[in-house]
C-alpha atoms as a PDB file:
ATOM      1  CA  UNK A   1       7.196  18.456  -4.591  1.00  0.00           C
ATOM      2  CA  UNK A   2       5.473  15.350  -5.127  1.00  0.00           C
ATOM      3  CA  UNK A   3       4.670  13.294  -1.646  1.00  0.00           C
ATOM      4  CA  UNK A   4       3.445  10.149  -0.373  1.00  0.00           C
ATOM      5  CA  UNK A   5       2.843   9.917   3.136  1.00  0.00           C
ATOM      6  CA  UNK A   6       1.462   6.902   4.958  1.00  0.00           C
ATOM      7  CA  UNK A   7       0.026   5.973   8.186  1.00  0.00           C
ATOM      8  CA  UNK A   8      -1.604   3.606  10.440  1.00  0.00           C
ATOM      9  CA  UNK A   9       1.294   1.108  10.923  1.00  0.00           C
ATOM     10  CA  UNK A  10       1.654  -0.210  14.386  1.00  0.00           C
ATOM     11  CA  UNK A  11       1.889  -3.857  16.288  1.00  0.00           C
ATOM     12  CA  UNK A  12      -0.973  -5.980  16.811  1.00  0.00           C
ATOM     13  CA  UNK A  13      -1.589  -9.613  17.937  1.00  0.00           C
ATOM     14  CA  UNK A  14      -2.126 -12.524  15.009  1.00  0.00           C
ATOM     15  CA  UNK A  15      -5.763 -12.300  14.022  1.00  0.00           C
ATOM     16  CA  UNK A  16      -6.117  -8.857  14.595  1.00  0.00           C
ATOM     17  CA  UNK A  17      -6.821  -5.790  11.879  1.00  0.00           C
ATOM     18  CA  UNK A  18      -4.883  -2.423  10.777  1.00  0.00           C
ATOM     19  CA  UNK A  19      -5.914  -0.024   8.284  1.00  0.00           C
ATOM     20  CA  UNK A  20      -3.094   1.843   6.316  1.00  0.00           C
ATOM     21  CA  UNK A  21      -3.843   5.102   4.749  1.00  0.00           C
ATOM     22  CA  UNK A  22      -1.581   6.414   2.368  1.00  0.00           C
ATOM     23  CA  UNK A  23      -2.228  10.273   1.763  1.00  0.00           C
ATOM     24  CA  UNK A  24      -0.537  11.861  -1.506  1.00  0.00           C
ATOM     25  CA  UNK A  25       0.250  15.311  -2.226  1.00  0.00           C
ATOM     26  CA  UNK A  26       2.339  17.485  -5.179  1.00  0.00           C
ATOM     27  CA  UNK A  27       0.313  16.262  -8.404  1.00  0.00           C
ATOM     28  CA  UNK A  28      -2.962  14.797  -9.432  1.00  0.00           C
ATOM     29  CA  UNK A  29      -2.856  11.174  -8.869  1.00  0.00           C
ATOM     30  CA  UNK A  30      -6.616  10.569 -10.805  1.00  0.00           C
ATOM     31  CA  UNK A  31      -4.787   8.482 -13.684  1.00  0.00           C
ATOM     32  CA  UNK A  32      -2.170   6.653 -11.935  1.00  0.00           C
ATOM     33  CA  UNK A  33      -2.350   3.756 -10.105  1.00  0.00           C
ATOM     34  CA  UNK A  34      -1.862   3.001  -6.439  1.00  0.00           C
ATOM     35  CA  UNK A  35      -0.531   0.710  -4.676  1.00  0.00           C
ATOM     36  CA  UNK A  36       1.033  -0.864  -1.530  1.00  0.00           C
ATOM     37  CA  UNK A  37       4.151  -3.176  -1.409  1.00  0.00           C
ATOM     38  CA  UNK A  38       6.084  -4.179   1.680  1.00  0.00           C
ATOM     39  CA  UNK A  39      10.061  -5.291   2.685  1.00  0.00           C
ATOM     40  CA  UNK A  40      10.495  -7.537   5.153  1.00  0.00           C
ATOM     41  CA  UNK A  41      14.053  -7.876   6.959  1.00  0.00           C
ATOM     42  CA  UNK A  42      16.636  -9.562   4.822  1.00  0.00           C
ATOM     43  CA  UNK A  43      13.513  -9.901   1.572  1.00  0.00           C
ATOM     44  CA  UNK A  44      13.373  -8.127  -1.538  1.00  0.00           C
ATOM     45  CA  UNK A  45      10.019  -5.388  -1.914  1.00  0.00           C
ATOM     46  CA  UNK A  46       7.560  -7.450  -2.591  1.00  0.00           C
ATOM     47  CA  UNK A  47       3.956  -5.748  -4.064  1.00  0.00           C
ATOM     48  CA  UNK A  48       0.984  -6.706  -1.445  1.00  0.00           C
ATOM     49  CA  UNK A  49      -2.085  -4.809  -3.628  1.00  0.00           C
ATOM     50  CA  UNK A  50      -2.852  -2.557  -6.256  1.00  0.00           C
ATOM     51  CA  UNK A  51      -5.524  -0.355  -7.472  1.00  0.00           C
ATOM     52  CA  UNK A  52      -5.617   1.266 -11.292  1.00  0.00           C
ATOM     53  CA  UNK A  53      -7.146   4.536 -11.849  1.00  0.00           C
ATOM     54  CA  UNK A  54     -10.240   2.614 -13.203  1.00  0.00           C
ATOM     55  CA  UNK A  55     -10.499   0.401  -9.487  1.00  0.00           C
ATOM     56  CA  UNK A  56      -9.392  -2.444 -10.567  1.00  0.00           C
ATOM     57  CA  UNK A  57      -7.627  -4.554  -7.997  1.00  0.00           C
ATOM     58  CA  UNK A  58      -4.494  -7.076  -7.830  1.00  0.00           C
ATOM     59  CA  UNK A  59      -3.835  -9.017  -4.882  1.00  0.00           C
ATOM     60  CA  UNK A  60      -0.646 -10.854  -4.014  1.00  0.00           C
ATOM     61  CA  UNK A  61      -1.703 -14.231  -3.513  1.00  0.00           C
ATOM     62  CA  UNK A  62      -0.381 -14.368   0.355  1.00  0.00           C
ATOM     63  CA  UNK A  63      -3.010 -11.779   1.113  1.00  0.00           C
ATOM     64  CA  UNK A  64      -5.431 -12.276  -1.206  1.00  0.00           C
ATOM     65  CA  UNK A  65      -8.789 -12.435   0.913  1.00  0.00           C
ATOM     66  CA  UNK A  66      -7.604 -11.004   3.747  1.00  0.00           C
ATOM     67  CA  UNK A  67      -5.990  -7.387   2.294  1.00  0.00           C
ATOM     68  CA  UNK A  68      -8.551  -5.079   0.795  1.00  0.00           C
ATOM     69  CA  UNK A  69      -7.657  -2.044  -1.319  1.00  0.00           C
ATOM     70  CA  UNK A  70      -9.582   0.866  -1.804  1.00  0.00           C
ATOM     71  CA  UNK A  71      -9.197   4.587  -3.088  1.00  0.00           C
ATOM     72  CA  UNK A  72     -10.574   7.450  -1.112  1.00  0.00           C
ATOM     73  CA  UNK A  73     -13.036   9.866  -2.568  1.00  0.00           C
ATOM     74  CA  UNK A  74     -10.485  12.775  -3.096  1.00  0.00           C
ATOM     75  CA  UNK A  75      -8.495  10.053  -5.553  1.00  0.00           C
ATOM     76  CA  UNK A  76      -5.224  10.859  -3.510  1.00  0.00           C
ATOM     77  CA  UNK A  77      -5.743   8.405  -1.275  1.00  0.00           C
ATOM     78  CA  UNK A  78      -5.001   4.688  -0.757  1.00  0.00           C
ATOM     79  CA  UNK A  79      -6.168   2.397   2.122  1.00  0.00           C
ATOM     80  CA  UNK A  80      -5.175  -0.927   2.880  1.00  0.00           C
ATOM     81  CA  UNK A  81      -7.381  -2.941   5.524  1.00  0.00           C
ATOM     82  CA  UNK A  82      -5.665  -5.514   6.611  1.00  0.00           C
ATOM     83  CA  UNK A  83      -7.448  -8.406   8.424  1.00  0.00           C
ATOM     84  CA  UNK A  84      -6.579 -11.856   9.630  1.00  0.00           C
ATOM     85  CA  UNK A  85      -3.005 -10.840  10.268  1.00  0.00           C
ATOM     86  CA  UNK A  86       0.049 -13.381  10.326  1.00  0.00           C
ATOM     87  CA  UNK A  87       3.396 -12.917  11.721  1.00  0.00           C
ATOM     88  CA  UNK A  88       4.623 -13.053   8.344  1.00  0.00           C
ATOM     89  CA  UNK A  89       2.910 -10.197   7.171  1.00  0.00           C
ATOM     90  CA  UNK A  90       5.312  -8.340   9.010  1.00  0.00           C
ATOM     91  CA  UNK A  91       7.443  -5.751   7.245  1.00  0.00           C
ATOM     92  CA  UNK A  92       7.624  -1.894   6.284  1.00  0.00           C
ATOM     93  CA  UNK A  93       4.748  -1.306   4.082  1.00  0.00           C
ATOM     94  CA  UNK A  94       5.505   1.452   0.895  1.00  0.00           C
ATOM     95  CA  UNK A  95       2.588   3.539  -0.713  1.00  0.00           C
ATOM     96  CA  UNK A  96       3.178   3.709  -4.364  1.00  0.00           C
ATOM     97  CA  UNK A  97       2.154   5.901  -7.478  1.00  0.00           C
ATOM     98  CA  UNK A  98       2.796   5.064 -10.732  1.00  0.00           C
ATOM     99  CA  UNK A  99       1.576   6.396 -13.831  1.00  0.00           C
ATOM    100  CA  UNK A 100       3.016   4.879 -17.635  1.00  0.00           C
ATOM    101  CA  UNK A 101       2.524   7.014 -20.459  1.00  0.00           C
ATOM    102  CA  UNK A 102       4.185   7.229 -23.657  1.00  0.00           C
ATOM    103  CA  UNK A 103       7.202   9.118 -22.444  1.00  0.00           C
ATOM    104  CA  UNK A 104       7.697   6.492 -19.532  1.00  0.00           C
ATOM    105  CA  UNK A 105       6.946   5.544 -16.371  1.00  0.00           C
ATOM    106  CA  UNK A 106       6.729   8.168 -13.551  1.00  0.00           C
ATOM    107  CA  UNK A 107       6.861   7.032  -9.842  1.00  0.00           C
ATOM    108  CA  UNK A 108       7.060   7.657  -6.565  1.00  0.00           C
ATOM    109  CA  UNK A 109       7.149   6.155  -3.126  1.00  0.00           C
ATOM    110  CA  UNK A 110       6.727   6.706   0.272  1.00  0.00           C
ATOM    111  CA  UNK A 111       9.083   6.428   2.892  1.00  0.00           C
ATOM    112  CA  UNK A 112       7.326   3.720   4.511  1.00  0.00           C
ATOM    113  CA  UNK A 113       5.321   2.282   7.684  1.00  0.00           C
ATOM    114  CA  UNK A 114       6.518  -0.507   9.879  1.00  0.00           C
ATOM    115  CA  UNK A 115       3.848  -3.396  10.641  1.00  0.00           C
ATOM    116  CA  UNK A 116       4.659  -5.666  13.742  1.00  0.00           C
ATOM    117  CA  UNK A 117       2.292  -8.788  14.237  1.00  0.00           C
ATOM    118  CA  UNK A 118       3.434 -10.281  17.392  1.00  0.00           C
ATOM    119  CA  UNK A 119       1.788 -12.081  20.365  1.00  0.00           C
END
């Protein structure tokens, strides 16, 4: 069984840092991308960042300088540092997987950690 499970989440003052980790388990994930994308109450899933198998990056333009996202060594992992936060930023942040081949797209998701930036 194929599982995403993330971490790290918590409530922290505007200005201040978290680090999400997003640990994967079930499959190889060496060739498929990762990424993290976030719902806030009443939004649609929006992505935050991405990260192909190859590292290359992709930024949402909201975060973009103040998000960084990085793979771990054991290429199951995802982080997301998160600096500079804003009270919009809150919202329950997803770990994604997603690999497209010529049969399709296979995906999964996590079930999600809840970010709180509040004074």
């Amino acid at each position: 069984q194929v599982q995403l499970v993330e971490s790290g989440g918590g409530l922290v003052q505007p200005g201040g840092s978290l680090r999400l980790s997003c640990a994967g388990s079930g499959t190889i994930f060496r060739f498929y991308a990762m990424g993290w994308y976030r719902q806030a109450p009443g939004k649609q899933r929006e992505l935050v960042a991405t990260i192909t198998s190859g590292f290359g990056t992709n930024y949402a333009g909201s975060v973009k300088g103040r998000f960084t996202i990085s793979k771990g060594n054991a290429e199951n992992t995802v982080y997301l540092q998160m600096n500079s936060l804003k009270p919009e930023d809150t919202a329950l942040y997803y770990c994604n997987a997603a690999l497209n081949t010529g049969r399709g797209r296979t995906e999964y998701w996590g079930q999600g950690t809840q970010v709180t930036v509040s004074s």
